[in-house]
PDB file of N, CA and C in Angstrom:
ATOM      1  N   UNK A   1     -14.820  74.051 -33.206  1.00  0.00           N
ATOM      2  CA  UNK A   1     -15.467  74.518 -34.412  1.00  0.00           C
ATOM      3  C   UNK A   1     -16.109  75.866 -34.098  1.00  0.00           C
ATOM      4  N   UNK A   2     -15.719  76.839 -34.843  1.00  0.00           N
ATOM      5  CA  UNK A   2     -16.597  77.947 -34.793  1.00  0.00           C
ATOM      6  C   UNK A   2     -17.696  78.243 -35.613  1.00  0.00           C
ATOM      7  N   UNK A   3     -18.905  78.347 -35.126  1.00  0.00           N
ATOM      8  CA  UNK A   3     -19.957  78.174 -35.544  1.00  0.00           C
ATOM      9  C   UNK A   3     -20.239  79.378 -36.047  1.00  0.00           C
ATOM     10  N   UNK A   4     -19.829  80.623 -35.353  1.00  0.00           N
ATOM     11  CA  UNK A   4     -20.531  81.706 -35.987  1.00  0.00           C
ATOM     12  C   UNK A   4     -19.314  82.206 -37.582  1.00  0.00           C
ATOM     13  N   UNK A   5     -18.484  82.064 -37.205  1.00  0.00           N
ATOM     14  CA  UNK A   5     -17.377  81.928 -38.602  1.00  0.00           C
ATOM     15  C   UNK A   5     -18.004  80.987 -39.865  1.00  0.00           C
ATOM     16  N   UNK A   6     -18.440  79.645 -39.055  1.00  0.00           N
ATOM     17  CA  UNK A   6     -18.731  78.678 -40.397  1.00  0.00           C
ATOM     18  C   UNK A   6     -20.314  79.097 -40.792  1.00  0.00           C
ATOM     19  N   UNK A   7     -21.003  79.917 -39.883  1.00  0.00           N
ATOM     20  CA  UNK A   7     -21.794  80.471 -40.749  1.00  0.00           C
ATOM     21  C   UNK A   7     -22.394  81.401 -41.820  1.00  0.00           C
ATOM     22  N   UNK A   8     -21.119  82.124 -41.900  1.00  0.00           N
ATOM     23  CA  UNK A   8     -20.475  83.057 -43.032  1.00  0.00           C
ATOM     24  C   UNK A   8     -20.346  82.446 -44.377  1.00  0.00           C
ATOM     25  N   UNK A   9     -20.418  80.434 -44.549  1.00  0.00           N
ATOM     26  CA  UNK A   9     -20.248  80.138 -45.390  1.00  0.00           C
ATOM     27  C   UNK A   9     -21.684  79.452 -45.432  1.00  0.00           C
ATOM     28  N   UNK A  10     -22.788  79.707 -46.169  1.00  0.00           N
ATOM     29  CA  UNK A  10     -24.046  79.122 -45.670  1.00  0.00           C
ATOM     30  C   UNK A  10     -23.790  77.453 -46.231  1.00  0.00           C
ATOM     31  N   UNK A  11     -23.077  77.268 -47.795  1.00  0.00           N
ATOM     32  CA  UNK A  11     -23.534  76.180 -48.141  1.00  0.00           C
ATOM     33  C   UNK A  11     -22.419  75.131 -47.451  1.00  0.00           C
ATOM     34  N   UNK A  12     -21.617  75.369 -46.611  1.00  0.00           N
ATOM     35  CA  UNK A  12     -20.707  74.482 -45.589  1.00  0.00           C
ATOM     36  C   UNK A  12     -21.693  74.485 -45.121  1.00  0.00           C
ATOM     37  N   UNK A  13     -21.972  75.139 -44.150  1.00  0.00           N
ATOM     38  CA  UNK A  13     -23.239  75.227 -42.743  1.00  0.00           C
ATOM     39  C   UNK A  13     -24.222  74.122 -43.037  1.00  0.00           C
ATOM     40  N   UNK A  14     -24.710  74.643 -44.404  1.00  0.00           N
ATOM     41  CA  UNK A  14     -25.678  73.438 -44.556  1.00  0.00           C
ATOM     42  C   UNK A  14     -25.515  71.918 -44.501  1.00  0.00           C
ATOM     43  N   UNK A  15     -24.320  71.900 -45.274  1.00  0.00           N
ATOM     44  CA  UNK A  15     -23.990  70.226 -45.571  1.00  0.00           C
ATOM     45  C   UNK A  15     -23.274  69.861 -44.012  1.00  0.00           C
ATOM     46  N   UNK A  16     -22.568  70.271 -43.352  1.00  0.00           N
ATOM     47  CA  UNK A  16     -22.079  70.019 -42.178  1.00  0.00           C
ATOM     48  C   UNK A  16     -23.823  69.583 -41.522  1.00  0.00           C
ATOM     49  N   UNK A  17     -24.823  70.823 -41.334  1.00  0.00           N
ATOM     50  CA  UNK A  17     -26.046  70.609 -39.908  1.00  0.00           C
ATOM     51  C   UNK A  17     -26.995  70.204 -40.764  1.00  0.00           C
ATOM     52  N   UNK A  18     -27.567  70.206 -41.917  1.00  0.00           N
ATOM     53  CA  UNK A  18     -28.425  70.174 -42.946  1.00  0.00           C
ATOM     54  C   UNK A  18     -29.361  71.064 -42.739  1.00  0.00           C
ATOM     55  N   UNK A  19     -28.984  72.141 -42.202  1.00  0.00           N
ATOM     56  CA  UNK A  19     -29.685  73.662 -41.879  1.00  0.00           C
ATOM     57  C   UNK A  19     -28.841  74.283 -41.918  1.00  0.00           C
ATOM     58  N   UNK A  20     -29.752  75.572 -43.048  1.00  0.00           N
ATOM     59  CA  UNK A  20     -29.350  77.032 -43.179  1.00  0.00           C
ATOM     60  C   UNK A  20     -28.670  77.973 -41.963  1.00  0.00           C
ATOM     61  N   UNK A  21     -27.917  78.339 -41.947  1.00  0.00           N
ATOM     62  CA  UNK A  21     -27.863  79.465 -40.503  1.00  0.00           C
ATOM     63  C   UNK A  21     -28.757  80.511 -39.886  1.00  0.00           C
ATOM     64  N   UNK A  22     -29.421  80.435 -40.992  1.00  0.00           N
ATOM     65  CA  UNK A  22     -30.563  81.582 -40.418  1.00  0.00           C
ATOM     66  C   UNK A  22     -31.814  80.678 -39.657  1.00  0.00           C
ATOM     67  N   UNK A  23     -31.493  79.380 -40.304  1.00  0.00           N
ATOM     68  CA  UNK A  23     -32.846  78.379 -39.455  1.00  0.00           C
ATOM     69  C   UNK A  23     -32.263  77.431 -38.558  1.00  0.00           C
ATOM     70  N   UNK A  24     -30.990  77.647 -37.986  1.00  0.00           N
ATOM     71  CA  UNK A  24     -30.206  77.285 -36.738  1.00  0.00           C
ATOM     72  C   UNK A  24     -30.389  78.753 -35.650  1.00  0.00           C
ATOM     73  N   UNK A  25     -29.813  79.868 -36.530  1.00  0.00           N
ATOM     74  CA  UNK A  25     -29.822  80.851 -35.004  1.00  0.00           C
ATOM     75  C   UNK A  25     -31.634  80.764 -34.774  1.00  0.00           C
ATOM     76  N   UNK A  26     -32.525  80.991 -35.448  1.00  0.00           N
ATOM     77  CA  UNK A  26     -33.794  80.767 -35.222  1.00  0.00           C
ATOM     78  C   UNK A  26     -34.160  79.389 -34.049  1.00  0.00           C
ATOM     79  N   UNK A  27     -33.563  78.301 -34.811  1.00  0.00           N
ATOM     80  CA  UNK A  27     -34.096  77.325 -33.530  1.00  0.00           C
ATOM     81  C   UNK A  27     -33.291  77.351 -32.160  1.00  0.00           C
ATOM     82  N   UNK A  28     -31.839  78.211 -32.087  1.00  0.00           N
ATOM     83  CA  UNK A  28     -31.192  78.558 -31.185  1.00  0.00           C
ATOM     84  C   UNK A  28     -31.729  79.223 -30.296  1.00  0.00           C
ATOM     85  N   UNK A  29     -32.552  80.333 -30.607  1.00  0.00           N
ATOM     86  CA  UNK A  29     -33.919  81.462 -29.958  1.00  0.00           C
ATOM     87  C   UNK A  29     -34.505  80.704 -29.348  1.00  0.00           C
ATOM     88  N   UNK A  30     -35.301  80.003 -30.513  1.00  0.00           N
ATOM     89  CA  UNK A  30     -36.313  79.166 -29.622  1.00  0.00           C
ATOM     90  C   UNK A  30     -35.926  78.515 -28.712  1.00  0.00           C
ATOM     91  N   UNK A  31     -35.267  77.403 -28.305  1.00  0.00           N
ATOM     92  CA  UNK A  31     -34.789  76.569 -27.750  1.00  0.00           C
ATOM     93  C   UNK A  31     -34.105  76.673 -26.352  1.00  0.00           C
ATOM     94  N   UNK A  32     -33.411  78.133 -26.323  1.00  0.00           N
ATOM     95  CA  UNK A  32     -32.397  77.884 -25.153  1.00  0.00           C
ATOM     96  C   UNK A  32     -33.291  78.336 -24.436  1.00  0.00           C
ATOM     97  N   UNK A  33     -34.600  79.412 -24.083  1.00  0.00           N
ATOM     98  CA  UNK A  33     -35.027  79.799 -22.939  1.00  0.00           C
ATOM     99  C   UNK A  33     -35.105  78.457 -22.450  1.00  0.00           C
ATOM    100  N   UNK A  34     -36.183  77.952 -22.998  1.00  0.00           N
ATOM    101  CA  UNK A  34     -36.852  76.192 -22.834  1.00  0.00           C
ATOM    102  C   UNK A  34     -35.952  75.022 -22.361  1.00  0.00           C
ATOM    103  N   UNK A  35     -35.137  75.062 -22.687  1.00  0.00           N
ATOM    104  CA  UNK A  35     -33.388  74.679 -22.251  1.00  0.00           C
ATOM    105  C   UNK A  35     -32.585  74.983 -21.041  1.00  0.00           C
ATOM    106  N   UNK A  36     -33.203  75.978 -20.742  1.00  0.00           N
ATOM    107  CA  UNK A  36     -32.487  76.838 -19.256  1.00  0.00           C
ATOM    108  C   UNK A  36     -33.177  76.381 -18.535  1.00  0.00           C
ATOM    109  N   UNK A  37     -34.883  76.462 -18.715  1.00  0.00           N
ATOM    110  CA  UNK A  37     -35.736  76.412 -17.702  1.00  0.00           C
ATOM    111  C   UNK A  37     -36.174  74.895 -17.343  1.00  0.00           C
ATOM    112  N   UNK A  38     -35.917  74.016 -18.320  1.00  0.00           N
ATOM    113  CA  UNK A  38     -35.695  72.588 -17.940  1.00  0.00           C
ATOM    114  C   UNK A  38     -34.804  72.259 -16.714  1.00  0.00           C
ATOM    115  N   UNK A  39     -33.217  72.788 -17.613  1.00  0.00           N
ATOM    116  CA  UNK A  39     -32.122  72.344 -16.537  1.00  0.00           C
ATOM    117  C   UNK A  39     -32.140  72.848 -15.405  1.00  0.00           C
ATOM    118  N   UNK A  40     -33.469  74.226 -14.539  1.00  0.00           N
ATOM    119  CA  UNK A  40     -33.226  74.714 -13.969  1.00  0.00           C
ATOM    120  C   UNK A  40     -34.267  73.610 -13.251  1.00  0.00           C
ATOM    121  N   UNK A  41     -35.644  73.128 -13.612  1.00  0.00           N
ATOM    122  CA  UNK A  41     -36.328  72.539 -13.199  1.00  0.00           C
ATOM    123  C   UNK A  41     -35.443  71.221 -12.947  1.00  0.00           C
ATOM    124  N   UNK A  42     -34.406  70.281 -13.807  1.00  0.00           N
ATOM    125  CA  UNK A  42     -34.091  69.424 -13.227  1.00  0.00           C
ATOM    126  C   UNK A  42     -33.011  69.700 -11.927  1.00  0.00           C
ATOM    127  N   UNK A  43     -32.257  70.387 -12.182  1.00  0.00           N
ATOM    128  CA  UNK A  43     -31.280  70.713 -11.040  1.00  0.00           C
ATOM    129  C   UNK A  43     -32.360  71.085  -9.711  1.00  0.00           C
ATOM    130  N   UNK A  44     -33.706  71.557  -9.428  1.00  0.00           N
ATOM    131  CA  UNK A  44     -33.792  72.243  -8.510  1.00  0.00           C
ATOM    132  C   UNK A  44     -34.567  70.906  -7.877  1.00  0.00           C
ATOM    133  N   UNK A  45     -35.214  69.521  -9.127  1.00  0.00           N
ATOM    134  CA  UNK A  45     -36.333  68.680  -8.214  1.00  0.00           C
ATOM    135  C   UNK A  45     -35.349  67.500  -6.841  1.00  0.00           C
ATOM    136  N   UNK A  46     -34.018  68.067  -6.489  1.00  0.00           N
ATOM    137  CA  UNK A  46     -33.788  67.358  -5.560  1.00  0.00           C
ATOM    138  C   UNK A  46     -32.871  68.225  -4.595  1.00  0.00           C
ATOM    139  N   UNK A  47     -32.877  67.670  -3.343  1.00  0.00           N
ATOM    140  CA  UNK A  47     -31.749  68.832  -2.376  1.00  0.00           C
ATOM    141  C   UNK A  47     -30.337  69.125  -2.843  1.00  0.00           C
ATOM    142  N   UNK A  48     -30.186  69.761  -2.495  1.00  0.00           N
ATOM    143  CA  UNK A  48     -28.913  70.634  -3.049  1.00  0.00           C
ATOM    144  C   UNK A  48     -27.851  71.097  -2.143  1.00  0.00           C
ATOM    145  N   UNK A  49     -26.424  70.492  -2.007  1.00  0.00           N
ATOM    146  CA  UNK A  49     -25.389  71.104  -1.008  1.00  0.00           C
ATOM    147  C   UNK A  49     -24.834  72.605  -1.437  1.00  0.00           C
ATOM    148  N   UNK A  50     -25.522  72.780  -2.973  1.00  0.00           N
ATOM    149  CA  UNK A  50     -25.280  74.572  -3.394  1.00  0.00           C
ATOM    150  C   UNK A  50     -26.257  74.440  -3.935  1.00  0.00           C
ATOM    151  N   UNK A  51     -26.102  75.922  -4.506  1.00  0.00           N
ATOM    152  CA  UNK A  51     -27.624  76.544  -5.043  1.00  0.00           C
ATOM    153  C   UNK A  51     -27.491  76.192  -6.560  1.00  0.00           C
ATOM    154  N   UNK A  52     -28.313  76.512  -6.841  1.00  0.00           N
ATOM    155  CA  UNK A  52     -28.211  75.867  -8.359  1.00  0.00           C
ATOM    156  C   UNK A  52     -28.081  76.911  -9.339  1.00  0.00           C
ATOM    157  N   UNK A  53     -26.940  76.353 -10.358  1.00  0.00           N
ATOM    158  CA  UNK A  53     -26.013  77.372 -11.002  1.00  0.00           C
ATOM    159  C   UNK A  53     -24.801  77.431 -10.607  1.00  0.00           C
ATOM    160  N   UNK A  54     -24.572  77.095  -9.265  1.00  0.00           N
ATOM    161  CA  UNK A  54     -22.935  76.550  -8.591  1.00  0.00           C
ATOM    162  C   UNK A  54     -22.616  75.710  -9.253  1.00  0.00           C
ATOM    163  N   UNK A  55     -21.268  75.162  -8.840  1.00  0.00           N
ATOM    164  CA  UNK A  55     -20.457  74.146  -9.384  1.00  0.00           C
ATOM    165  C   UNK A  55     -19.839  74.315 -10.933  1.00  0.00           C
ATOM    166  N   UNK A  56     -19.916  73.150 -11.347  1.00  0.00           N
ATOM    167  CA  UNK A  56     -18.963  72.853 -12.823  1.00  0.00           C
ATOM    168  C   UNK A  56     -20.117  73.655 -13.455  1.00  0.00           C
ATOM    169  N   UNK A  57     -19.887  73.945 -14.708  1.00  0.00           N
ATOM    170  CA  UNK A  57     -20.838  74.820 -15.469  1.00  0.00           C
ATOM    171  C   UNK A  57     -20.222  73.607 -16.843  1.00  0.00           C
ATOM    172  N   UNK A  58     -21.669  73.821 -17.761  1.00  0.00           N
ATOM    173  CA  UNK A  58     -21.049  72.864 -19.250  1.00  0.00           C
ATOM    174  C   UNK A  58     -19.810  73.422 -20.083  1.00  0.00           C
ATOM    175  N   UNK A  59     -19.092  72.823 -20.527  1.00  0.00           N
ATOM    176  CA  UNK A  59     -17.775  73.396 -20.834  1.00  0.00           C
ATOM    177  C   UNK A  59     -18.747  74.014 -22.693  1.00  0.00           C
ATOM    178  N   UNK A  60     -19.053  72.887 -23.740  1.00  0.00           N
ATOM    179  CA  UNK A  60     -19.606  73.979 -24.675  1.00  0.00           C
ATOM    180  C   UNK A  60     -20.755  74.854 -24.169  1.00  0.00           C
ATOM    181  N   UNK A  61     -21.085  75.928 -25.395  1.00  0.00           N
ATOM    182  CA  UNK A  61     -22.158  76.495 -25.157  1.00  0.00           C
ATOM    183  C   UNK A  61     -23.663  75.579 -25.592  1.00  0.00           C
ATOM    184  N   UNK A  62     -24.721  76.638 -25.305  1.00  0.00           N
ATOM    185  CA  UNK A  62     -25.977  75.616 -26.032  1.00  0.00           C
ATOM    186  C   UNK A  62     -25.605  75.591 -27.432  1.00  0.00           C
ATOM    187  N   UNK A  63     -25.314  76.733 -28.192  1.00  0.00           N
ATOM    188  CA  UNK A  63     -25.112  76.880 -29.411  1.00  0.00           C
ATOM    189  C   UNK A  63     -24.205  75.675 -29.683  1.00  0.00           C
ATOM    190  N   UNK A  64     -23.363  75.262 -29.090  1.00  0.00           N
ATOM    191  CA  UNK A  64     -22.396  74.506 -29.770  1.00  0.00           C
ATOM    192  C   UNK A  64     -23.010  73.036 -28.961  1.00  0.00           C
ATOM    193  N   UNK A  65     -23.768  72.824 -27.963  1.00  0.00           N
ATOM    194  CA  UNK A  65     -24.399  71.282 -28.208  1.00  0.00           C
ATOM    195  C   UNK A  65     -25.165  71.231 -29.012  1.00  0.00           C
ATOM    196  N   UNK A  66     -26.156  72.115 -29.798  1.00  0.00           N
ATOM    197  CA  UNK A  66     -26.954  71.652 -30.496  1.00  0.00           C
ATOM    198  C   UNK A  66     -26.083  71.562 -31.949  1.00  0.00           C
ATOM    199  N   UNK A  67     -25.399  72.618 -32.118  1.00  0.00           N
ATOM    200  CA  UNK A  67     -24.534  72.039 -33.381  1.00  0.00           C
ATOM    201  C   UNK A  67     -23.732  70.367 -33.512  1.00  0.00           C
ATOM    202  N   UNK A  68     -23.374  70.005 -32.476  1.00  0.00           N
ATOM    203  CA  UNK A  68     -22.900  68.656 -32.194  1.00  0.00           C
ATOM    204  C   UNK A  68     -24.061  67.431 -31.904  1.00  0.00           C
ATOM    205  N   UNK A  69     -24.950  68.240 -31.624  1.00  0.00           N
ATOM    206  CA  UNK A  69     -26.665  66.798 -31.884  1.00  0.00           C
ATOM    207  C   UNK A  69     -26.603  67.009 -33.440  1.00  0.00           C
ATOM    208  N   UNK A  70     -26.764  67.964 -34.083  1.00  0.00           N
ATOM    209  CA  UNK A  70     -27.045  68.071 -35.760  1.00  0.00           C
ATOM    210  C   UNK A  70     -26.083  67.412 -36.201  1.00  0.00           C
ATOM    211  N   UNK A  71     -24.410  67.387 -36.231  1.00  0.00           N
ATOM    212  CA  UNK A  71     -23.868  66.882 -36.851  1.00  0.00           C
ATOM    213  C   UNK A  71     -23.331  65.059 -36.230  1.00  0.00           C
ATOM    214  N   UNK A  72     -23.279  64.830 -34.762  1.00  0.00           N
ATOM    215  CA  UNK A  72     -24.143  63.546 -34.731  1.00  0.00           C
ATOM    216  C   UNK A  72     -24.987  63.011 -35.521  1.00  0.00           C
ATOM    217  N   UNK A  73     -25.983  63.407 -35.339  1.00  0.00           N
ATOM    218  CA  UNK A  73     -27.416  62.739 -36.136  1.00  0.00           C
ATOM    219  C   UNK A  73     -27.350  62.868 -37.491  1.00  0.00           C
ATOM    220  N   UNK A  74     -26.545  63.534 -38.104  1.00  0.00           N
ATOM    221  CA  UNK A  74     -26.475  63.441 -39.449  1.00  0.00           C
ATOM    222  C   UNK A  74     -25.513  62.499 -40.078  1.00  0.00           C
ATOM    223  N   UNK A  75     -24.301  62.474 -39.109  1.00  0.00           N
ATOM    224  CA  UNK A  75     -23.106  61.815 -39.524  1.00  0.00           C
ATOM    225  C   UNK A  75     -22.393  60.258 -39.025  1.00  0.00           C
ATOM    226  N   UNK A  76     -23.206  60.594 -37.816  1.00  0.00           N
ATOM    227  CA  UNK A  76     -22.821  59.263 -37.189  1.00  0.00           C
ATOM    228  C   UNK A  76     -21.309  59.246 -36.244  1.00  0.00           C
ATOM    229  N   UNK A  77     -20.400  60.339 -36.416  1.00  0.00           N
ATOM    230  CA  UNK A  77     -19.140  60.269 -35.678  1.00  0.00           C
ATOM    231  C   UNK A  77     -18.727  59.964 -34.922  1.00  0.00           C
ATOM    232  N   UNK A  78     -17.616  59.391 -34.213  1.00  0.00           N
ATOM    233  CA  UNK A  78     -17.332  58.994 -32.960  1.00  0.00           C
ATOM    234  C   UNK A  78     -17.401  59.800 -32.011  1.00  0.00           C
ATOM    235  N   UNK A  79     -17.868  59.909 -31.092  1.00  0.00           N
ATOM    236  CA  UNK A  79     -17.802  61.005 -29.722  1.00  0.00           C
ATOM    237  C   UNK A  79     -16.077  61.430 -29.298  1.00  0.00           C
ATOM    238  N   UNK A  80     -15.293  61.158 -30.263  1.00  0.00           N
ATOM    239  CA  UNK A  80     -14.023  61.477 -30.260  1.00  0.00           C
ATOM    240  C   UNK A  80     -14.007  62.407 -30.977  1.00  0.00           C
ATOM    241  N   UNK A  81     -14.370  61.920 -32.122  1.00  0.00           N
ATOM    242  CA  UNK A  81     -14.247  63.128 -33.542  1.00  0.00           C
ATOM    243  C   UNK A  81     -15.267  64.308 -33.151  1.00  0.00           C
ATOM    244  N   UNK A  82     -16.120  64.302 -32.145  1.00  0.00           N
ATOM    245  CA  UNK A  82     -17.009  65.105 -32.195  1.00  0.00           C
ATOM    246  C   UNK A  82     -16.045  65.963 -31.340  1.00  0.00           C
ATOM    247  N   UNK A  83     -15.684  65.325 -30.216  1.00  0.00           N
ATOM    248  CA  UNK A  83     -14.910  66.095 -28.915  1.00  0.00           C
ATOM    249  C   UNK A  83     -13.974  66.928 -30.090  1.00  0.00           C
ATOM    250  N   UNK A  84     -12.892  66.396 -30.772  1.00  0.00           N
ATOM    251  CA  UNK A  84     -12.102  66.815 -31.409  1.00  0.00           C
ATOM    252  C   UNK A  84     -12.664  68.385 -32.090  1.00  0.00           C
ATOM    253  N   UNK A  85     -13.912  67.889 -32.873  1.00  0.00           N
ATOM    254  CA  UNK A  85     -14.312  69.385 -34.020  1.00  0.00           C
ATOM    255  C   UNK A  85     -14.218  70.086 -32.926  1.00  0.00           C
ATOM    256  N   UNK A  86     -15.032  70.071 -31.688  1.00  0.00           N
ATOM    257  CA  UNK A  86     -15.535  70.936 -30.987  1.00  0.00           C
ATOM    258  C   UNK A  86     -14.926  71.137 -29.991  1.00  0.00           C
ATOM    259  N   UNK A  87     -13.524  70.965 -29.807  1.00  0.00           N
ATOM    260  CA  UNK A  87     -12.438  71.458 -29.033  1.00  0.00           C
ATOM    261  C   UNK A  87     -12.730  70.897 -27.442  1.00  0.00           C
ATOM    262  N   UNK A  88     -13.214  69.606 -27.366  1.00  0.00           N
ATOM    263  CA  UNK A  88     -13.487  68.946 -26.166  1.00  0.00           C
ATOM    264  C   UNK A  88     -12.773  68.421 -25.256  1.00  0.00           C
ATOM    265  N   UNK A  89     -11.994  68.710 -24.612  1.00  0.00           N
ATOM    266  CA  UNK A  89     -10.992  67.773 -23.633  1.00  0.00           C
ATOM    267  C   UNK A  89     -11.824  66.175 -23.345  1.00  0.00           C
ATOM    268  N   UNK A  90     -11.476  65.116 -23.571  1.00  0.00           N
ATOM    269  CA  UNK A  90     -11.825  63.974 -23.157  1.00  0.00           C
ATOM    270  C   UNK A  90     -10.987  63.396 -22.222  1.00  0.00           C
ATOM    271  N   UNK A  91     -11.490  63.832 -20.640  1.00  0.00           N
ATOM    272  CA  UNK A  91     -11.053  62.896 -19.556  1.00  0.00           C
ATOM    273  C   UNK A  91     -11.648  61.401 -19.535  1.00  0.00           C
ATOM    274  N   UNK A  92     -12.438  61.491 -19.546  1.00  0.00           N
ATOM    275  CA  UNK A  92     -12.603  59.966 -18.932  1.00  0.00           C
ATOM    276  C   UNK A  92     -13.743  59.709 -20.843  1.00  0.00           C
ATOM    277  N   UNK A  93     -12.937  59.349 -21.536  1.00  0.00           N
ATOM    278  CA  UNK A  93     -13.569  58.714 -22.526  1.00  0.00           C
ATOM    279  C   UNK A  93     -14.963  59.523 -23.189  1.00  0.00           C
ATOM    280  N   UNK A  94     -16.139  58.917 -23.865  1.00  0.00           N
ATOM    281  CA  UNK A  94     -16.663  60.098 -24.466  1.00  0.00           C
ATOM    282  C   UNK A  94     -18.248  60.410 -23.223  1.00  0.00           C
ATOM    283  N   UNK A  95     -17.917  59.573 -21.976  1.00  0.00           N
ATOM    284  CA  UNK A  95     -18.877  59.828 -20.697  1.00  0.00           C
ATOM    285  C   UNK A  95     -19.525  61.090 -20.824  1.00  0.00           C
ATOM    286  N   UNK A  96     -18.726  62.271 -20.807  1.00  0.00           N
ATOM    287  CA  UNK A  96     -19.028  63.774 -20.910  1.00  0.00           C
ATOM    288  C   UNK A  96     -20.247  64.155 -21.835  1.00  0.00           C
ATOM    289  N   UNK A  97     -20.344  63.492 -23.112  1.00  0.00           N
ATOM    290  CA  UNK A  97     -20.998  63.752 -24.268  1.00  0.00           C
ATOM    291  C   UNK A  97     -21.769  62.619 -24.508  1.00  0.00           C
ATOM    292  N   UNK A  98     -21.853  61.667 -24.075  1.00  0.00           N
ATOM    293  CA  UNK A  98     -22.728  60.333 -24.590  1.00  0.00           C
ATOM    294  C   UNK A  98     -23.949  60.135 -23.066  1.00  0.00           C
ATOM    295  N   UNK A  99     -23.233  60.866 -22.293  1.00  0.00           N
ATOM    296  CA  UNK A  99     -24.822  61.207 -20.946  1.00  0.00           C
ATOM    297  C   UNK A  99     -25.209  61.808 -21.461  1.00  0.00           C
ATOM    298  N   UNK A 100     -24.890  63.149 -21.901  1.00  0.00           N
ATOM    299  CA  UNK A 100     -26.225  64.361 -22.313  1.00  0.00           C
ATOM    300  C   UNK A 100     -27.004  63.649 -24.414  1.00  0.00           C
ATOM    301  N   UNK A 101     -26.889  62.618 -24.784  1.00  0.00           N
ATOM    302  CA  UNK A 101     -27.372  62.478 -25.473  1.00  0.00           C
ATOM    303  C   UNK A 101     -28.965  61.755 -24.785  1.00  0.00           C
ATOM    304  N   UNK A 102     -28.963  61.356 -24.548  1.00  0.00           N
ATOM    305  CA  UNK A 102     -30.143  60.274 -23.731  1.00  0.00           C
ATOM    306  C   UNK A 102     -31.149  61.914 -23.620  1.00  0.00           C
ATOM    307  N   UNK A 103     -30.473  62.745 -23.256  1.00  0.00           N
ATOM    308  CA  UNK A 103     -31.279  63.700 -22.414  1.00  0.00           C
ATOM    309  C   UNK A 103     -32.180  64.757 -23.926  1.00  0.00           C
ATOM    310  N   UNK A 104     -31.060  64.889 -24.927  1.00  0.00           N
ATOM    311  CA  UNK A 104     -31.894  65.980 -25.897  1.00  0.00           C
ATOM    312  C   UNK A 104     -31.852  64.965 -27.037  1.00  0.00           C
ATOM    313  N   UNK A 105     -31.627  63.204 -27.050  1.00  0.00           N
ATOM    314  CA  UNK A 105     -32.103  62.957 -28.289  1.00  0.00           C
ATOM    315  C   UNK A 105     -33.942  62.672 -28.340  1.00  0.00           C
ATOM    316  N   UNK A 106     -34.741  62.853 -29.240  1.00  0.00           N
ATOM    317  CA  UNK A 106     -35.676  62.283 -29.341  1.00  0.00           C
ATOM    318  C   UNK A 106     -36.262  61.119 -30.193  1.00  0.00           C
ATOM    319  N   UNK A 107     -35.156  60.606 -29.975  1.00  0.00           N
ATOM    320  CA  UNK A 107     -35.419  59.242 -30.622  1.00  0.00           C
ATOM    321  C   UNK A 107     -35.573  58.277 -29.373  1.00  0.00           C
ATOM    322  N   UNK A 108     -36.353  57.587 -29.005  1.00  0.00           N
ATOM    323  CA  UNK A 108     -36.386  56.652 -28.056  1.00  0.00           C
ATOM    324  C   UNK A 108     -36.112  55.076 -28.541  1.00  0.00           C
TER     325      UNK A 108
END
């Protein structure tokens, strides 16, 4: 899914995330420093055989996980259909995408 294309259409944008595009790239700002500096704090609180920032890198961007928490949480989709919008290779089932929910949902 291209996000910055489908935001050319605001009232798709909306009904797809139930936010405007101008109050997605806004919480996009906010969010990713705070986002970096987490994952940098979790990657760094244990020893390390590389430095951190090595290895696999996340295949979407932030922009495009948080578009896939919004339309999750709004829609309910299978972590298939999600892989699918968002051009996800699924090796091993929806593992890839159903770990990092635990981590940015706040619903407990």
């Amino acid at each position: 899914m291209n996000i910055r294309k489908l935001s050319q259409r605001p009232k798709v944008f909306g009904h797809f995330f139930g936010i405007s595009p101008k109050q997605f790239n806004d919480l996009i700002k906010e969010l990713e420093l705070l986002w970096q500096e987490a994952e940098h704090k979790r990657k760094s609180a244990y020893p390390r055989k590389r430095a951190v920032g090595r290895g696999i890198q996340y295949k979407p961007s932030f922009e495009q996980m948080v578009a896939m928490y919004f339309l999750y949480t709004r829609t309910y989709m299978s972590h298939m259909m999600l892989a699918e919008f968002f051009f996800i290779l699924m090796i091993h089932g929806s593992a890839g995408i159903s770990k990092n929910w635990n981590r940015y949902s706040t619903e407990k």
